[in-house]
C-alpha atoms as a PDB file:
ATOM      1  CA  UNK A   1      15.329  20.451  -2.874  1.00  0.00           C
ATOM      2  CA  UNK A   2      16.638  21.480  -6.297  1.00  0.00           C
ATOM      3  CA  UNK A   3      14.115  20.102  -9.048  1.00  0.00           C
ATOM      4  CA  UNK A   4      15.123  19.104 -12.654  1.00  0.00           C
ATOM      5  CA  UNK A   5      10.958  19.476 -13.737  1.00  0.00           C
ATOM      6  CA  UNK A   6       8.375  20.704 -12.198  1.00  0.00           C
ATOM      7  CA  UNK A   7       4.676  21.227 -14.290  1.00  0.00           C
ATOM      8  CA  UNK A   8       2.155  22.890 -12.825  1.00  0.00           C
ATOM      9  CA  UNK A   9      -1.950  22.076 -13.811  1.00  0.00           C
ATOM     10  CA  UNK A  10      -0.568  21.018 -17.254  1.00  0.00           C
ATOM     11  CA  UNK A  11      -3.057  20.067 -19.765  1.00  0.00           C
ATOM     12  CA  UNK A  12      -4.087  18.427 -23.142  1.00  0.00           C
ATOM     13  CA  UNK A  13      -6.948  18.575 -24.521  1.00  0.00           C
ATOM     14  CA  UNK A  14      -8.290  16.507 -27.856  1.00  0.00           C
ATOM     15  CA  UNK A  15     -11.348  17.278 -28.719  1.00  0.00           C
ATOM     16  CA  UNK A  16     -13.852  15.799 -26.195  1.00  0.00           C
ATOM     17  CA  UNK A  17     -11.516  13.776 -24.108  1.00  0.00           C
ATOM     18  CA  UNK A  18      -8.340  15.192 -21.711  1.00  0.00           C
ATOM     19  CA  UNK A  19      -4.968  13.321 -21.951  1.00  0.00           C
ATOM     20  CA  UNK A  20      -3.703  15.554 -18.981  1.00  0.00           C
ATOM     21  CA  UNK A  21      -6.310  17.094 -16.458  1.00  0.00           C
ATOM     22  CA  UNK A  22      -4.294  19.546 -14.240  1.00  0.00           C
ATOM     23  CA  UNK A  23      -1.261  17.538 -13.837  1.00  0.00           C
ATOM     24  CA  UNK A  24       1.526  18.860 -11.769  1.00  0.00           C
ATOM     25  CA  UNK A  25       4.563  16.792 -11.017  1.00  0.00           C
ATOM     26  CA  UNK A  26       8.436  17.515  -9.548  1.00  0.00           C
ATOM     27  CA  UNK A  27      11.491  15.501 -10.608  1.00  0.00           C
ATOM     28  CA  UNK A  28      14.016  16.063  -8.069  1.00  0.00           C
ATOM     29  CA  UNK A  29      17.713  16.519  -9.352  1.00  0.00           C
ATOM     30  CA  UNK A  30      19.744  13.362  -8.976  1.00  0.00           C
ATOM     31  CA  UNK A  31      16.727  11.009  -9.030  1.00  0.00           C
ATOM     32  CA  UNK A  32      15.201   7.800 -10.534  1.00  0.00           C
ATOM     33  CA  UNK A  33      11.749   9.116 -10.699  1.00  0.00           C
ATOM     34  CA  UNK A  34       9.215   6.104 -11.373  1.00  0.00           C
ATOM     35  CA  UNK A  35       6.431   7.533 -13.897  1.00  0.00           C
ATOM     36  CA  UNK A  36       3.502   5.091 -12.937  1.00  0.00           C
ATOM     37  CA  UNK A  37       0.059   4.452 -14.473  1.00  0.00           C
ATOM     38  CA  UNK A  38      -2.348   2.695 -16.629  1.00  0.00           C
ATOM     39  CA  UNK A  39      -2.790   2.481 -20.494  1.00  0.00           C
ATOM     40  CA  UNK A  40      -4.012   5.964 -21.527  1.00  0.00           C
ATOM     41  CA  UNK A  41      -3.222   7.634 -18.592  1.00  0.00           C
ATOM     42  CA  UNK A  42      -0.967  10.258 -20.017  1.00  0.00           C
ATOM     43  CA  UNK A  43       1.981   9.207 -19.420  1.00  0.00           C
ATOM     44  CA  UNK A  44       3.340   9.527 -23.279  1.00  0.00           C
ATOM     45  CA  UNK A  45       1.696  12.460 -23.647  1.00  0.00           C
ATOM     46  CA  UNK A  46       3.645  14.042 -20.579  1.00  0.00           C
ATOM     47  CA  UNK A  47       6.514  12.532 -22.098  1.00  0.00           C
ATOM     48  CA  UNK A  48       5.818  13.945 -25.668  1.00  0.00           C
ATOM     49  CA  UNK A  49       5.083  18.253 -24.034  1.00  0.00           C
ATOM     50  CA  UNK A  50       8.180  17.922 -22.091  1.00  0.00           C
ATOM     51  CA  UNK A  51      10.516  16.928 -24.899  1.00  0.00           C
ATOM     52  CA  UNK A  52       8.687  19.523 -27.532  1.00  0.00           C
ATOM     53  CA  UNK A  53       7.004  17.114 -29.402  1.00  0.00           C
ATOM     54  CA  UNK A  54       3.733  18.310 -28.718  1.00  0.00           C
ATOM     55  CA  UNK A  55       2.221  21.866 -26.723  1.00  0.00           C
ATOM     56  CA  UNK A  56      -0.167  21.448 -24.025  1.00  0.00           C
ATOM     57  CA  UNK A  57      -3.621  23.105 -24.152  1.00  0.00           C
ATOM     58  CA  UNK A  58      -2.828  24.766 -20.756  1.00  0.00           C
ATOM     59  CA  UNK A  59      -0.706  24.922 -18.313  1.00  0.00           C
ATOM     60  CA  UNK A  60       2.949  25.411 -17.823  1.00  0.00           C
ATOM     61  CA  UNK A  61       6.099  23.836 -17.049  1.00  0.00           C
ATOM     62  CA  UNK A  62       9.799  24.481 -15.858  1.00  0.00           C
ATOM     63  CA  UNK A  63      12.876  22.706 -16.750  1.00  0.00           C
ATOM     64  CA  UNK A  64      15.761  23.709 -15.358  1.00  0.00           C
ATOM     65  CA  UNK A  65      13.934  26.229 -13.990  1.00  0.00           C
ATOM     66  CA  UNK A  66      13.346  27.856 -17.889  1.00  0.00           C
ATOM     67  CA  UNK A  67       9.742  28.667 -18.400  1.00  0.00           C
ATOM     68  CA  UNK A  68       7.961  26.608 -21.191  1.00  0.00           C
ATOM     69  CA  UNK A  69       6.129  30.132 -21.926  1.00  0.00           C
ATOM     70  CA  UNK A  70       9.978  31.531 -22.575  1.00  0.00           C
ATOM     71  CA  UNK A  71      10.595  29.842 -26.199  1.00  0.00           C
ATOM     72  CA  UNK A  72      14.655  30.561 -26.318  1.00  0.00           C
ATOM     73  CA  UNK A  73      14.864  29.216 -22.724  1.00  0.00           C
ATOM     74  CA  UNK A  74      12.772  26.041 -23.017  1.00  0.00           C
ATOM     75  CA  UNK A  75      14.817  25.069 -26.380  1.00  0.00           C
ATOM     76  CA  UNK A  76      18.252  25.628 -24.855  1.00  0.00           C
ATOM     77  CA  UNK A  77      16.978  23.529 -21.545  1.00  0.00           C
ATOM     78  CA  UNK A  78      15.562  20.659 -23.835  1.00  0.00           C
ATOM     79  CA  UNK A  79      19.455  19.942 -25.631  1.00  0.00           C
ATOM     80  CA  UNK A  80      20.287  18.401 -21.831  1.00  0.00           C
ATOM     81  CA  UNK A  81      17.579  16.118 -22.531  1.00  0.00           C
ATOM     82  CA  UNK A  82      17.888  12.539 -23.883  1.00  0.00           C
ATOM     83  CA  UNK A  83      14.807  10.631 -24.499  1.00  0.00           C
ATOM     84  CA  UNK A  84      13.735   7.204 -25.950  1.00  0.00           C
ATOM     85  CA  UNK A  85      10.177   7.232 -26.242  1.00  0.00           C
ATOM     86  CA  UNK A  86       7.932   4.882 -27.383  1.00  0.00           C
ATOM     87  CA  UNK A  87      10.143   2.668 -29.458  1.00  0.00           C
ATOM     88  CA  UNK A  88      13.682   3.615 -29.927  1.00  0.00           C
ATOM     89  CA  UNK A  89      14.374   6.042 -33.093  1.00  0.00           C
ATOM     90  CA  UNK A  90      16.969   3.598 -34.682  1.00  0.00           C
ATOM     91  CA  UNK A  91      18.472   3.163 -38.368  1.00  0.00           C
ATOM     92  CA  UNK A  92      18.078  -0.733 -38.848  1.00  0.00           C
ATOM     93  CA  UNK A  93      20.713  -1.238 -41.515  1.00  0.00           C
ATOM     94  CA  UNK A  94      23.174   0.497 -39.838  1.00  0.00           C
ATOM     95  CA  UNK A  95      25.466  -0.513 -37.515  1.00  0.00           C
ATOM     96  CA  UNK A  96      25.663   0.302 -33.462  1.00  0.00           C
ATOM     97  CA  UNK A  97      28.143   2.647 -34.239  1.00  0.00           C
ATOM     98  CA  UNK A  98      26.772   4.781 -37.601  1.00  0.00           C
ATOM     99  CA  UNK A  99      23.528   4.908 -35.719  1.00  0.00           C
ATOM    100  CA  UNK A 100      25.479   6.791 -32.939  1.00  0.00           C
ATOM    101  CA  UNK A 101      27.384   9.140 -35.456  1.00  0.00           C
ATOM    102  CA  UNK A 102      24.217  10.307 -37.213  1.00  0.00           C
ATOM    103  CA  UNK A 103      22.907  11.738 -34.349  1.00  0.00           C
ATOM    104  CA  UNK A 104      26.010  13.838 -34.068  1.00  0.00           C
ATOM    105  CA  UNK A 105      25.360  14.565 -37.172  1.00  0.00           C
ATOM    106  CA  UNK A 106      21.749  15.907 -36.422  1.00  0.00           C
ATOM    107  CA  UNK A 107      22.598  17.358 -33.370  1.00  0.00           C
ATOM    108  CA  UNK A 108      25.635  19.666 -35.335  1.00  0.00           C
ATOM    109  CA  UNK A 109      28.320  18.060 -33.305  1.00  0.00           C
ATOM    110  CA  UNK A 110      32.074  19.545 -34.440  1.00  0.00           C
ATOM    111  CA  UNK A 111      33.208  15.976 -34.005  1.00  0.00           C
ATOM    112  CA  UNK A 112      32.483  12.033 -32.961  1.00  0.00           C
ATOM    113  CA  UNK A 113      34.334  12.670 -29.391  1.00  0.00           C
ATOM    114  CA  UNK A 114      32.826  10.367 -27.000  1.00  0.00           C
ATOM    115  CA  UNK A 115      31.164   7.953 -29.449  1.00  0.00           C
ATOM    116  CA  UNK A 116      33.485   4.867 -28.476  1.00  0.00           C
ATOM    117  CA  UNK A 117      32.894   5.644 -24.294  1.00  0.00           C
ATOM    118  CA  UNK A 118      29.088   5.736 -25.484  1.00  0.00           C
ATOM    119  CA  UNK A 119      29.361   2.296 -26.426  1.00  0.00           C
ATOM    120  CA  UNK A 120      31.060   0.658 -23.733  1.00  0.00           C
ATOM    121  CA  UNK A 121      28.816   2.396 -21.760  1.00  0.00           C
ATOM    122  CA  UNK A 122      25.819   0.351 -22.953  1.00  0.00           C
ATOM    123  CA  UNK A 123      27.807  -2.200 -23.666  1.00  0.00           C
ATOM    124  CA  UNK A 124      27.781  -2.162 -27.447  1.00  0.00           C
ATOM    125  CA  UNK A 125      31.283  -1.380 -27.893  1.00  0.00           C
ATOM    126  CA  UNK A 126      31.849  -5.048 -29.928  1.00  0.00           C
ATOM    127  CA  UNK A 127      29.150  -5.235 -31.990  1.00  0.00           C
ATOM    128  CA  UNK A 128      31.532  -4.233 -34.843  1.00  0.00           C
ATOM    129  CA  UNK A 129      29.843  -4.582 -38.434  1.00  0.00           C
ATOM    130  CA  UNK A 130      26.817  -6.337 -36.983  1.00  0.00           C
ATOM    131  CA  UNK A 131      23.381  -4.482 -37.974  1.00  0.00           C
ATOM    132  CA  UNK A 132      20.861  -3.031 -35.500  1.00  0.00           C
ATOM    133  CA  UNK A 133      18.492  -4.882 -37.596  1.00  0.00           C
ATOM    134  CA  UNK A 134      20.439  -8.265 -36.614  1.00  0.00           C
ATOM    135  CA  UNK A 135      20.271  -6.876 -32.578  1.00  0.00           C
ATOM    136  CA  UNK A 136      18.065  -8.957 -30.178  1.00  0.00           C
ATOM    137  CA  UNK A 137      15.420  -6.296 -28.541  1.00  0.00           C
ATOM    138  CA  UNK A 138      17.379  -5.979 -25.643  1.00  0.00           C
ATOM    139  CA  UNK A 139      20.362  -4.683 -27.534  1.00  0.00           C
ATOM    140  CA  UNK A 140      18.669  -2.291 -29.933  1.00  0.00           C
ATOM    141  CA  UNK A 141      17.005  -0.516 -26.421  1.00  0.00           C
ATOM    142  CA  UNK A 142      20.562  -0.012 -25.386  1.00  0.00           C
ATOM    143  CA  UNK A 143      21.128   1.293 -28.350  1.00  0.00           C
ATOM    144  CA  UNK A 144      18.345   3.565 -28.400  1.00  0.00           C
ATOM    145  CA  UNK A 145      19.791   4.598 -24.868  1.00  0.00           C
ATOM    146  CA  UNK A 146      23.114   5.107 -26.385  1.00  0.00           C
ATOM    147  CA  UNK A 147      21.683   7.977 -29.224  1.00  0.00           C
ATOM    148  CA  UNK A 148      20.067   9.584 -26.701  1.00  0.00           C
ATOM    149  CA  UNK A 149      23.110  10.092 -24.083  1.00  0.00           C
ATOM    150  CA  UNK A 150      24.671  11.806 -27.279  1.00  0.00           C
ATOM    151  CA  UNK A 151      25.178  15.550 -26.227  1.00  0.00           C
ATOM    152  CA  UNK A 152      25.882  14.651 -23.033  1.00  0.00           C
ATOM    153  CA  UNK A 153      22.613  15.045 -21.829  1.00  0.00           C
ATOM    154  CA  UNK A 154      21.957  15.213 -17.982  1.00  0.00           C
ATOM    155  CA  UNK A 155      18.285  14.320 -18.242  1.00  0.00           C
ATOM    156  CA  UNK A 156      17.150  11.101 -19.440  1.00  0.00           C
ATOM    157  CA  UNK A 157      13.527   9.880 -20.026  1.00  0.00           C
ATOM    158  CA  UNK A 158      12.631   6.636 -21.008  1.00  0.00           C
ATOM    159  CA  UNK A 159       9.425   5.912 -21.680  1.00  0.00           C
ATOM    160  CA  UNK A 160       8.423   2.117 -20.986  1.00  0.00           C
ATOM    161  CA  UNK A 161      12.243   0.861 -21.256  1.00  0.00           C
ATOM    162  CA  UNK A 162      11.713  -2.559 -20.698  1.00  0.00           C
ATOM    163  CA  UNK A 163       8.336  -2.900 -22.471  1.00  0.00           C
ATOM    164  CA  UNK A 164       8.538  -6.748 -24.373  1.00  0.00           C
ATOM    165  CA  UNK A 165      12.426  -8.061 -23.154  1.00  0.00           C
ATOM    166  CA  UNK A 166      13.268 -10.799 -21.950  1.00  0.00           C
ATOM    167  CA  UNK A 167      14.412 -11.462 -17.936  1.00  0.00           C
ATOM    168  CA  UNK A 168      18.188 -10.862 -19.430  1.00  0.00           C
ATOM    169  CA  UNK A 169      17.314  -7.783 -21.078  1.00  0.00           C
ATOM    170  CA  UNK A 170      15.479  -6.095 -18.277  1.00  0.00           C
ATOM    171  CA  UNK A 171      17.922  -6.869 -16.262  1.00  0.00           C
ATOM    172  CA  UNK A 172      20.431  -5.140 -18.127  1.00  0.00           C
ATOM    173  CA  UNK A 173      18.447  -2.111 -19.157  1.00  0.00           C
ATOM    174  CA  UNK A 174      17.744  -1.909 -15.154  1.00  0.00           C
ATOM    175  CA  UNK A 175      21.522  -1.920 -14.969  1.00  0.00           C
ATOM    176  CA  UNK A 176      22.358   0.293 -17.325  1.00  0.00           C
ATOM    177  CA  UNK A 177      19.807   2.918 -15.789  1.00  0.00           C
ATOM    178  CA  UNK A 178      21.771   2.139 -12.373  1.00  0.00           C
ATOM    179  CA  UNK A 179      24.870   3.023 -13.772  1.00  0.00           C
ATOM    180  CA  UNK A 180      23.985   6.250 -15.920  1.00  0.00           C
ATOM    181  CA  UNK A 181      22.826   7.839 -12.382  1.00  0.00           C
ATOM    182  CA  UNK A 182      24.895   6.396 -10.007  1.00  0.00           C
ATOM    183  CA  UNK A 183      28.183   6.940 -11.991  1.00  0.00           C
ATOM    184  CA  UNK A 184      27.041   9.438 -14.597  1.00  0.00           C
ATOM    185  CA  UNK A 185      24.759  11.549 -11.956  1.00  0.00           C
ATOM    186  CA  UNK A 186      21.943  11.764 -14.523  1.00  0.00           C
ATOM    187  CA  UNK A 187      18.477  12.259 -13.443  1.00  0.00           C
ATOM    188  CA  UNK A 188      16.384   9.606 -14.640  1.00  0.00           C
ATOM    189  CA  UNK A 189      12.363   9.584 -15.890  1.00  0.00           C
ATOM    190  CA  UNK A 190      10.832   5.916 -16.064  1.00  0.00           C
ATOM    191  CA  UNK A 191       7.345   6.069 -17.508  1.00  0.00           C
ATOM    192  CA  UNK A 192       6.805   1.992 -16.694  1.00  0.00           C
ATOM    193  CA  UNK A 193       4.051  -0.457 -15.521  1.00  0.00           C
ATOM    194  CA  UNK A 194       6.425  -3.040 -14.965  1.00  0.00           C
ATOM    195  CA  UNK A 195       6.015  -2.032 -11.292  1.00  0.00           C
ATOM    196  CA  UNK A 196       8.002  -5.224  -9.757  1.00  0.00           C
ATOM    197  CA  UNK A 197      11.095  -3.864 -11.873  1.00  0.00           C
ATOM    198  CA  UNK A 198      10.552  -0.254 -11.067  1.00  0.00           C
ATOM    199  CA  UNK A 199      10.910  -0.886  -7.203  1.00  0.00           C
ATOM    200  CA  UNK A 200      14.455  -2.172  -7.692  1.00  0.00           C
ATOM    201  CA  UNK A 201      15.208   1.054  -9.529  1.00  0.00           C
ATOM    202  CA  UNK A 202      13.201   4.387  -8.279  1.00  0.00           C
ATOM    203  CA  UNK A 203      14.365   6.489  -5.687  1.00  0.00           C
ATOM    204  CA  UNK A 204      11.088   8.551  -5.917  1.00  0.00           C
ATOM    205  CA  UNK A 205       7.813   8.146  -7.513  1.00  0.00           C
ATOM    206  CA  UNK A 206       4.634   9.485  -9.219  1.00  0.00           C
ATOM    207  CA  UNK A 207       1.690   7.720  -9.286  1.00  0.00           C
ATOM    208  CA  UNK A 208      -0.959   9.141 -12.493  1.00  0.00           C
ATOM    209  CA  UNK A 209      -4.222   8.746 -12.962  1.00  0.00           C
ATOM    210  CA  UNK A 210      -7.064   9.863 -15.862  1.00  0.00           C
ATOM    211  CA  UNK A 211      -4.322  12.597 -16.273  1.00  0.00           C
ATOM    212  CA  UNK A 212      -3.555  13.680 -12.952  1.00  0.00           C
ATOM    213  CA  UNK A 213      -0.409  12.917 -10.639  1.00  0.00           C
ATOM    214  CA  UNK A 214      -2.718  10.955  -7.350  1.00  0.00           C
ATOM    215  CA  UNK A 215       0.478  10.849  -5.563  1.00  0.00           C
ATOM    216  CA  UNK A 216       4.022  11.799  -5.385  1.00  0.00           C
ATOM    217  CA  UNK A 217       5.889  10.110  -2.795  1.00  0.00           C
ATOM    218  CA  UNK A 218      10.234   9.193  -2.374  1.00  0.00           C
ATOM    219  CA  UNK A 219      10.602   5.225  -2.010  1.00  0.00           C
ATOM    220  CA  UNK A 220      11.177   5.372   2.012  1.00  0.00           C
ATOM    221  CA  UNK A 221       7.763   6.969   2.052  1.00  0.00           C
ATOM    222  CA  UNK A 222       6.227   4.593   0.210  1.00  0.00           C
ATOM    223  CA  UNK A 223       8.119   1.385   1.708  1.00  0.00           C
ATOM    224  CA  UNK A 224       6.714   3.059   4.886  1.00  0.00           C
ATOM    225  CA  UNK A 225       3.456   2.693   3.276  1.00  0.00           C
ATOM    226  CA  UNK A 226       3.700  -0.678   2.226  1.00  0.00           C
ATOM    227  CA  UNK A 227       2.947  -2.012   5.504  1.00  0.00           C
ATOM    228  CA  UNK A 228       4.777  -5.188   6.925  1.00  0.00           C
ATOM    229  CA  UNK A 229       2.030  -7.612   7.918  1.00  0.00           C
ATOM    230  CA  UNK A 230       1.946 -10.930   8.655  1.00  0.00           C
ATOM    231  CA  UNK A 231      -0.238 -13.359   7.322  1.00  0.00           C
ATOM    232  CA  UNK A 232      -1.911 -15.785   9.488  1.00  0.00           C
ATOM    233  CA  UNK A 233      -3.424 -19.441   8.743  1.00  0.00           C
ATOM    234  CA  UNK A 234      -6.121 -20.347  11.770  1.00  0.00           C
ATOM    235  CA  UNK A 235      -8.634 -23.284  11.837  1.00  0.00           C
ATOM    236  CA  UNK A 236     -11.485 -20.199  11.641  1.00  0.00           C
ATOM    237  CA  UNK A 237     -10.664 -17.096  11.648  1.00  0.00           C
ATOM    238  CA  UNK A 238     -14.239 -16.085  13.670  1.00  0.00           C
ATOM    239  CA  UNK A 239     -12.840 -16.554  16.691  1.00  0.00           C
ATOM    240  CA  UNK A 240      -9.173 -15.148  15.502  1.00  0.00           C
ATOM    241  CA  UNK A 241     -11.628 -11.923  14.573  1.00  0.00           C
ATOM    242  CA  UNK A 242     -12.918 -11.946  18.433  1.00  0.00           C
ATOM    243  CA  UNK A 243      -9.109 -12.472  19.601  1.00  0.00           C
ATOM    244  CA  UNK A 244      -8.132  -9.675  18.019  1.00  0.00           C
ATOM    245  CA  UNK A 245     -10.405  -7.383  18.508  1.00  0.00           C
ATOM    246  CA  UNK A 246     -10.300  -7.776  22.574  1.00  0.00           C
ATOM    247  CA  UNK A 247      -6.361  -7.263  21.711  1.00  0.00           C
ATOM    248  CA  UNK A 248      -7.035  -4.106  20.223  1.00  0.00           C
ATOM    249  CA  UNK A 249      -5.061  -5.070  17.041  1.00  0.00           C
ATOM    250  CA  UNK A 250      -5.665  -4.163  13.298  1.00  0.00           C
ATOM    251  CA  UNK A 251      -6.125  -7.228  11.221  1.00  0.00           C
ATOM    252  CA  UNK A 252      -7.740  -8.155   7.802  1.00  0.00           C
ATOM    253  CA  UNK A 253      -9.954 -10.946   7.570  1.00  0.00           C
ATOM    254  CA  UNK A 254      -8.629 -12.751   3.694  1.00  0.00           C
ATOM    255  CA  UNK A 255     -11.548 -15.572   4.115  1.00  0.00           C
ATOM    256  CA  UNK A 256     -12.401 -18.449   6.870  1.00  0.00           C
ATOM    257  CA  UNK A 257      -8.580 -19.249   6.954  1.00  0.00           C
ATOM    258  CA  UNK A 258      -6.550 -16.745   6.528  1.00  0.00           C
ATOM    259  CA  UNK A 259      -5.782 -13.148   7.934  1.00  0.00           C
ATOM    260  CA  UNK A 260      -3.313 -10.485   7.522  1.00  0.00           C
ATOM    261  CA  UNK A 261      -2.338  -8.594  11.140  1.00  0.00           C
ATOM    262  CA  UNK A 262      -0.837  -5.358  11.069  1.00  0.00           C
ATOM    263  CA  UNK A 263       1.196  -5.676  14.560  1.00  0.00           C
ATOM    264  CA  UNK A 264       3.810  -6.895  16.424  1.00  0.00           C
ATOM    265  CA  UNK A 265       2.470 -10.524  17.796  1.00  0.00           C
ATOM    266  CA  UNK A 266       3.262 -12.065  21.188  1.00  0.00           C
ATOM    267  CA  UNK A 267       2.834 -15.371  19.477  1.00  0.00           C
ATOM    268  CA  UNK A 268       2.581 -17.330  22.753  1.00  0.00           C
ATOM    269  CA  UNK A 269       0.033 -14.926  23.580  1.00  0.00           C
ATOM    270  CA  UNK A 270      -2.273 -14.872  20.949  1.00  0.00           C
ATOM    271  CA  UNK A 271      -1.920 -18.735  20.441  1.00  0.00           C
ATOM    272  CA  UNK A 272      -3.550 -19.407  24.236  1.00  0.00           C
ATOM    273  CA  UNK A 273      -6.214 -17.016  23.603  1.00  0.00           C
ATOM    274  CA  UNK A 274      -7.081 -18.752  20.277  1.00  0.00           C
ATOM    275  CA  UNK A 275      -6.824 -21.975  22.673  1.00  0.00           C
ATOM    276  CA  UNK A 276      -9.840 -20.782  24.788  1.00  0.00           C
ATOM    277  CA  UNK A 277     -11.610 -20.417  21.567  1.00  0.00           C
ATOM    278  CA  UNK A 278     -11.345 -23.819  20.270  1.00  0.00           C
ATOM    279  CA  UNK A 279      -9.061 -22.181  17.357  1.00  0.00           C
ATOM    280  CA  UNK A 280      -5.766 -23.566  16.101  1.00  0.00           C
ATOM    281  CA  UNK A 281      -3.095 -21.402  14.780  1.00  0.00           C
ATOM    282  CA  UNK A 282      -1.627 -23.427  11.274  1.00  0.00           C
ATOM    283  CA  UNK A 283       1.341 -21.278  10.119  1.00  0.00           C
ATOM    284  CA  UNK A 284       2.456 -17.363  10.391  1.00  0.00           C
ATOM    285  CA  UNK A 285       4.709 -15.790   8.271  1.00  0.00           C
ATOM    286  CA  UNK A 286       5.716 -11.709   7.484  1.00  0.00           C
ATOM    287  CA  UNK A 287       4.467 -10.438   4.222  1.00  0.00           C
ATOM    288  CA  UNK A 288       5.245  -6.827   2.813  1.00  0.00           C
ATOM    289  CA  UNK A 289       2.505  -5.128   0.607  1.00  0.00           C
ATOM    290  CA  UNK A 290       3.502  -4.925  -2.622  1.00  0.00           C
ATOM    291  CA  UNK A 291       3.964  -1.978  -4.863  1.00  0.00           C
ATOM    292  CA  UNK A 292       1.332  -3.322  -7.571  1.00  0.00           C
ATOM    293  CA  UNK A 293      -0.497  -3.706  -4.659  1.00  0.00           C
ATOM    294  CA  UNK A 294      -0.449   0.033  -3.007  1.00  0.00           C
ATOM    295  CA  UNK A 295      -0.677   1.637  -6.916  1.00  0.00           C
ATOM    296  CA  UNK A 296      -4.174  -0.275  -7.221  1.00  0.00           C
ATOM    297  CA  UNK A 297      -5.339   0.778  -3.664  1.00  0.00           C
ATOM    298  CA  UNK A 298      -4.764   4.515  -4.756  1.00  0.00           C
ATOM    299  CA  UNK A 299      -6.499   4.061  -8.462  1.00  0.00           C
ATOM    300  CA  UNK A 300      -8.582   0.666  -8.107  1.00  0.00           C
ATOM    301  CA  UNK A 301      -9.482  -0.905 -11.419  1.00  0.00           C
ATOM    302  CA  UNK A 302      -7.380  -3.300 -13.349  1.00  0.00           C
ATOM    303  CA  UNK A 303      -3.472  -2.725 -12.882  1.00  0.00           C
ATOM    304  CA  UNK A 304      -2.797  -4.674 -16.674  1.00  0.00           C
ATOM    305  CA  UNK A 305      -1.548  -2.393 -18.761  1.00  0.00           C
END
């Protein structure tokens, strides 16, 4: 597999306390790579080393396979980058399109070719004379999107993208995102916590933690690990535990009246045997594990962000 990034034990060090503690990673080419963690996990500062605008403490990194130790190599594989990170780097009295020509401008483009199919890209071809500073959130992320697909970058990290939108807005940064790697064949970095969002988007992800990658993992693998189950309501679930466990089935006991069984069910089965034992089977329904719910069985604590 051909990989746009790959780091390898990177890490940053302030004073006492480690942003990044060994962290390696791999971005295949092609994907949507979902960047996960908690607050002050390192995330931004991953974000930050990779687009130059900070140097770790150790470790390396390739991209594009150019050494971050090789300074002429790393800086000609950074201008296929385009990042937004943090908040997006916009002029506020200017319009969509002046925004858009400045960066030329800073990035010592001969001319403003491209600029309009920019636009209708992120759909902000008809915002006209309208200032950024008049945009609604949504539309000033697109727009932040929009300066940093100028160069014609074919690496695009976005760091929290739909951090504060509305349901519109997310949905049309998560369509935009669609369409710049389905159409455009970018690869795409989410940093997000917004993990509901995320699983309509990634096509691989990495899971960080206190500054470490816990897991790496393409979504089959980890739809594979989000175990169907199905949930079962009993009258007790004592004797559904005895049931079970002369069955030879894997179960969860959720309290006196519910229970999640991880297995195929002969319903007709299972609802005599509960019969012997005086227990009454209420309702059953399939249930997949969520992917807020498999990120905080690989860190624990709190998944707010």
């Amino acid at each position: 597999m051909e990989y746009i990034l790959k780091t390898n034990a990177l890490t940053k060090s302030y004073k006492h306390f480690k942003a990044l503690n060994g962290l390696s990673m791999n971005v295949p080419k092609g994907a949507i790579y979902g960047f996960v963690g908690k607050n002050g996990a390192g995330k931004t500062t991953l974000i930050r080393i990779i687009c130059g605008l900070q140097e770790p403490t150790e470790g390396r990194y390739l991209l594009y396979g150019k050494r971050s130790t090789d300074p002429k190599g790393i800086v000609k594989a950074r201008r296929r980058i385009g990042a937004v990170v943090e908040t997006p780097s916009i002029y506020l009295d200017m319009t969509a399109e002046d925004n858009l020509k400045q960066q030329y401008l800073i990035l010592g483009l001969p001319s403003y070719d491209g600029l309009q199919e920019i636009l209708k890209l992120v759909g902000l071809e008809n915002t006209g004379k309208k200032k950024a500073k008049h945009f609604s959130l949504g539309m000033r992320q697109r727009l932040g999107i929009a300066i940093a697909l100028v160069g014609d970058p074919d690496f695009l990290i976005l760091d929290e993208p739909a951090n504060g939108l509305d349901p519109q807005g997310i949905v049309e940064i998560r369509e935009l995102i669609l369409k710049l790697n389905q159409e455009q064949q970018i690869t795409v970095l989410i940093s997000s916590h917004i993990l509901e969002e995320l699983s309509k988007l990634a096509t691989h992800y990495g899971f960080i933690d206190n500054g470490r990658i816990v897991k790496e993992m393409s979504a089959e693998e980890l739809e594979a690990s989000c175990r169907k189950c199905c949930r079962i309501e009993v009258s007790d679930t004592k004797p559904l535990t005895r049931v079970l466990d002369k069955m030879g089935i894997e179960y969860k006991i959720l309290d006196e009246k519910y229970a999640d069984v991880y297995a195929e069910l002969n319903v007709s089965q299972l609802a005599m045997a509960l019969a012997k034992e005086h227990c009454e089977v209420i309702s059953m329904h399939e249930r997949n594990e969520s992917l807020e719910s498999y990120y905080m069985s690989l860190i624990g604590g709190s998944g707010d962000e």
